[in-house]
C-alpha atoms as a PDB file:
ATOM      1  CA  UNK A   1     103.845  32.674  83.319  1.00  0.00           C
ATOM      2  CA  UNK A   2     105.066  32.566  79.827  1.00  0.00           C
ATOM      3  CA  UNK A   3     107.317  36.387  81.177  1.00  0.00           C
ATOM      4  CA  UNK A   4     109.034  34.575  83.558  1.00  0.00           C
ATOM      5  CA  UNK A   5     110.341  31.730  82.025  1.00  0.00           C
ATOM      6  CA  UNK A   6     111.749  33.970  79.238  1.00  0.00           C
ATOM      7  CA  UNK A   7     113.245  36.209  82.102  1.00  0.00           C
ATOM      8  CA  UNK A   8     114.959  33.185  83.692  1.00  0.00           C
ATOM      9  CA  UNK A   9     115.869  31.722  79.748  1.00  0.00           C
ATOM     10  CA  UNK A  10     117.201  35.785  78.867  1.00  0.00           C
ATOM     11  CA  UNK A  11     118.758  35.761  82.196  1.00  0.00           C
ATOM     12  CA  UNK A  12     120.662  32.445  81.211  1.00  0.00           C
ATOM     13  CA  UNK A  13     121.403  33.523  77.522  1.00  0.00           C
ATOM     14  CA  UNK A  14     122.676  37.150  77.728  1.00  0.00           C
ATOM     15  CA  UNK A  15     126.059  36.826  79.560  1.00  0.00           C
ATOM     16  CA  UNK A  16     127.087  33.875  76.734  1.00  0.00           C
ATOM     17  CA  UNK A  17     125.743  35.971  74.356  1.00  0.00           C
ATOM     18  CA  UNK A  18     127.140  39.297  75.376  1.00  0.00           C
ATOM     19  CA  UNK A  19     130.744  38.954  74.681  1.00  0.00           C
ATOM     20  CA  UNK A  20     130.393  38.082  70.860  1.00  0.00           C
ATOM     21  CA  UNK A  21     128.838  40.910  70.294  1.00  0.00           C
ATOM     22  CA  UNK A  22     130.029  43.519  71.964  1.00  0.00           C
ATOM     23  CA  UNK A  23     133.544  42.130  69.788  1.00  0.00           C
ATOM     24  CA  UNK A  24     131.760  42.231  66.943  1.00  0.00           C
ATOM     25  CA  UNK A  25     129.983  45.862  67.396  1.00  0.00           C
ATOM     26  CA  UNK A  26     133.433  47.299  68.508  1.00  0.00           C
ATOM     27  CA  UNK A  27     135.325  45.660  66.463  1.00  0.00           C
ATOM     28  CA  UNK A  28     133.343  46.702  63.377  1.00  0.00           C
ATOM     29  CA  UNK A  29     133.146  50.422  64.415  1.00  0.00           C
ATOM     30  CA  UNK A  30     136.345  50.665  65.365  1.00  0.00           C
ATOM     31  CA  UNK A  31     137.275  49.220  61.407  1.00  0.00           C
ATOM     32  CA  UNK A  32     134.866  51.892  59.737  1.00  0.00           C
ATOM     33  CA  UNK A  33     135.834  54.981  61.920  1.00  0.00           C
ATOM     34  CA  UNK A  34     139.683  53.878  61.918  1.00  0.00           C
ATOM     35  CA  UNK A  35     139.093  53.744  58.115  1.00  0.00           C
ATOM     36  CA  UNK A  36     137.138  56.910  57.437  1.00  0.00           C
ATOM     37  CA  UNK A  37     138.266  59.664  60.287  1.00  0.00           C
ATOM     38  CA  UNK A  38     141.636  58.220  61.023  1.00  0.00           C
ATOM     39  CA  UNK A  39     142.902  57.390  58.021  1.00  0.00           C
ATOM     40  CA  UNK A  40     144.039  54.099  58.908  1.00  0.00           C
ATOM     41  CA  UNK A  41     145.248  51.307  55.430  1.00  0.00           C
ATOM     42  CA  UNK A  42     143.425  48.411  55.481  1.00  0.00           C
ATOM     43  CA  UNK A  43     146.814  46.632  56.303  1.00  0.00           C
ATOM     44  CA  UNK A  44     146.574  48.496  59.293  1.00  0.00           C
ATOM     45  CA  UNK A  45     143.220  47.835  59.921  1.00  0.00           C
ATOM     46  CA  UNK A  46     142.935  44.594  58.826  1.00  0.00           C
ATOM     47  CA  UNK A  47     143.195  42.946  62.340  1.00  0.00           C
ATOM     48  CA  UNK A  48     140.143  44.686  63.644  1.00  0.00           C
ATOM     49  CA  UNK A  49     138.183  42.369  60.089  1.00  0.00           C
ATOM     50  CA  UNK A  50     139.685  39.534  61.288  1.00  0.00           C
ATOM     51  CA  UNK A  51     138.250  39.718  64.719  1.00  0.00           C
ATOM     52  CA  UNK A  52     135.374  41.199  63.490  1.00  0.00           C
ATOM     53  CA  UNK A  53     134.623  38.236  61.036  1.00  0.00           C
ATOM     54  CA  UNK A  54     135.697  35.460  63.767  1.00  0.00           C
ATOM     55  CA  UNK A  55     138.716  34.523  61.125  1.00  0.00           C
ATOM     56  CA  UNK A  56     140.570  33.514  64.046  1.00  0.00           C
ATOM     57  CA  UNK A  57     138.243  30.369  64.549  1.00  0.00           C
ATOM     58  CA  UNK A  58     139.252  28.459  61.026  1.00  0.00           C
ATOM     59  CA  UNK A  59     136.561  28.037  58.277  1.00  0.00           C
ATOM     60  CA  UNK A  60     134.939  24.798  59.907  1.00  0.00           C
ATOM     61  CA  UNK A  61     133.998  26.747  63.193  1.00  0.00           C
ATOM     62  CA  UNK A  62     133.191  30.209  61.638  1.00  0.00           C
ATOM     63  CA  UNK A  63     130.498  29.542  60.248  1.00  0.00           C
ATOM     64  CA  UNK A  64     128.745  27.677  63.666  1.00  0.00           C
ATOM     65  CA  UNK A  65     129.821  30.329  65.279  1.00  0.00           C
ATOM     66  CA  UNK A  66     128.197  33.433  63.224  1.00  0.00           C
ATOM     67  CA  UNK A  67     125.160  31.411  63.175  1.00  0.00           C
ATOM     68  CA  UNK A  68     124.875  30.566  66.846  1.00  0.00           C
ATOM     69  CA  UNK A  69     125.615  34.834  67.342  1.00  0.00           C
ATOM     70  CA  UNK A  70     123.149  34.938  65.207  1.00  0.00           C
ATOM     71  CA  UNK A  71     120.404  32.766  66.890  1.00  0.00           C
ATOM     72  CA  UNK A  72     121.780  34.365  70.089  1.00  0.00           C
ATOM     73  CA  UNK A  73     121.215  37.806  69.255  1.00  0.00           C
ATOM     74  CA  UNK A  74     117.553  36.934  67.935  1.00  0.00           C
ATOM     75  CA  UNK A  75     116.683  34.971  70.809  1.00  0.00           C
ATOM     76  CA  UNK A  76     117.554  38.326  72.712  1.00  0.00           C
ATOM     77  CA  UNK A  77     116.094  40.265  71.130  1.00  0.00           C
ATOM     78  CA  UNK A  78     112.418  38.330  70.647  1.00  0.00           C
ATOM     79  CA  UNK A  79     112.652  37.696  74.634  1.00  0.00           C
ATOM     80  CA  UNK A  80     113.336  41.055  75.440  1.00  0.00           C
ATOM     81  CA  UNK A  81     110.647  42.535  73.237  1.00  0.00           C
ATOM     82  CA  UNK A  82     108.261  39.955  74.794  1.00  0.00           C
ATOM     83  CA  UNK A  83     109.164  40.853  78.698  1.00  0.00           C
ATOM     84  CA  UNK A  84     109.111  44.596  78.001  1.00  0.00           C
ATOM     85  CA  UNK A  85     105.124  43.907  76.727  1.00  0.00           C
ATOM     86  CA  UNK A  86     105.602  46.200  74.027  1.00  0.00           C
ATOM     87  CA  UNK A  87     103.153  43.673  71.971  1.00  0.00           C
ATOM     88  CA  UNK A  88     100.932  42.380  74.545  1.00  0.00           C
ATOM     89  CA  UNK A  89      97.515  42.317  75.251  1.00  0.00           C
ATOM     90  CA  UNK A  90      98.062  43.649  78.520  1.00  0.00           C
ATOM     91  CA  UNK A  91      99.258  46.946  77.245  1.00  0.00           C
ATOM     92  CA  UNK A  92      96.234  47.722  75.471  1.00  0.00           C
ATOM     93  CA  UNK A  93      94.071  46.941  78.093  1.00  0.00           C
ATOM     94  CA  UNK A  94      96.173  49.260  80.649  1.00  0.00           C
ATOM     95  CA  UNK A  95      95.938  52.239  78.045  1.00  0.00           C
ATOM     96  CA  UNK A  96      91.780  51.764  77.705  1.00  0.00           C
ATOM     97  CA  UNK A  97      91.353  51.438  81.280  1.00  0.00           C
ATOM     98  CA  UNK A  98      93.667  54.448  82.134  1.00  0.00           C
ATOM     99  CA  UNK A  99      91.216  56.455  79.801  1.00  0.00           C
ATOM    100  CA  UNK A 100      88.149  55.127  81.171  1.00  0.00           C
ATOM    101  CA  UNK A 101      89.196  55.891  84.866  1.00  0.00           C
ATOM    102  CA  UNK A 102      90.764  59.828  83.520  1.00  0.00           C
ATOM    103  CA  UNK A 103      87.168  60.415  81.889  1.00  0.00           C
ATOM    104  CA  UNK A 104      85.188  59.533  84.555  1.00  0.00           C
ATOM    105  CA  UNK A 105      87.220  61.801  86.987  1.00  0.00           C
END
């Protein structure tokens, strides 16, 4: 029970959730390899912090918005792990029984 209303609750979540970060992940890779293996000033690549960072937004949004990334990409994260059962009970009891039933074959 508790699976599905996480998969409905991820389901709602990850397409507001997926934009910031992809701009943030590209956005800060393209700044480190632009500044390491291209070369590039940090005049030039200055504009890829400022996106990166959410400058854009002012100071009195910023920080709302880094936090609610934030709780976003948590909130993914914890209901992904949960729906995967990489934790649960379940799993355990699927790997003794598989045992049991190859042993008694």
């Amino acid at each position: 029970m508790i699976k599905q209303k996480f998969r409905q609750l991820h389901r709602i979540v990850a397409p507001i959730v997926f934009l910031p970060l992809f701009v943030t992940v590209i956005t800060g890779v393209a700044y480190r390899l632009g500044r390491n293996w291209f070369g590039l000033s940090k005049d030039q690549a200055h504009i890829l912090m400022v996106i990166h960072e959410a400058e854009y937004l002012g100071n009195e949004i910023k920080p709302f918005y880094v936090l609610l990334t934030g709780i976003g990409l948590i909130w993914m994260l914890v209901t992904g792990i949960v729906m995967s059962g990489l934790f649960g009970k379940n799993k355990r009891k699927q790997k003794i029984n598989s045992k049991v039933n190859v042993t008694e074959s």
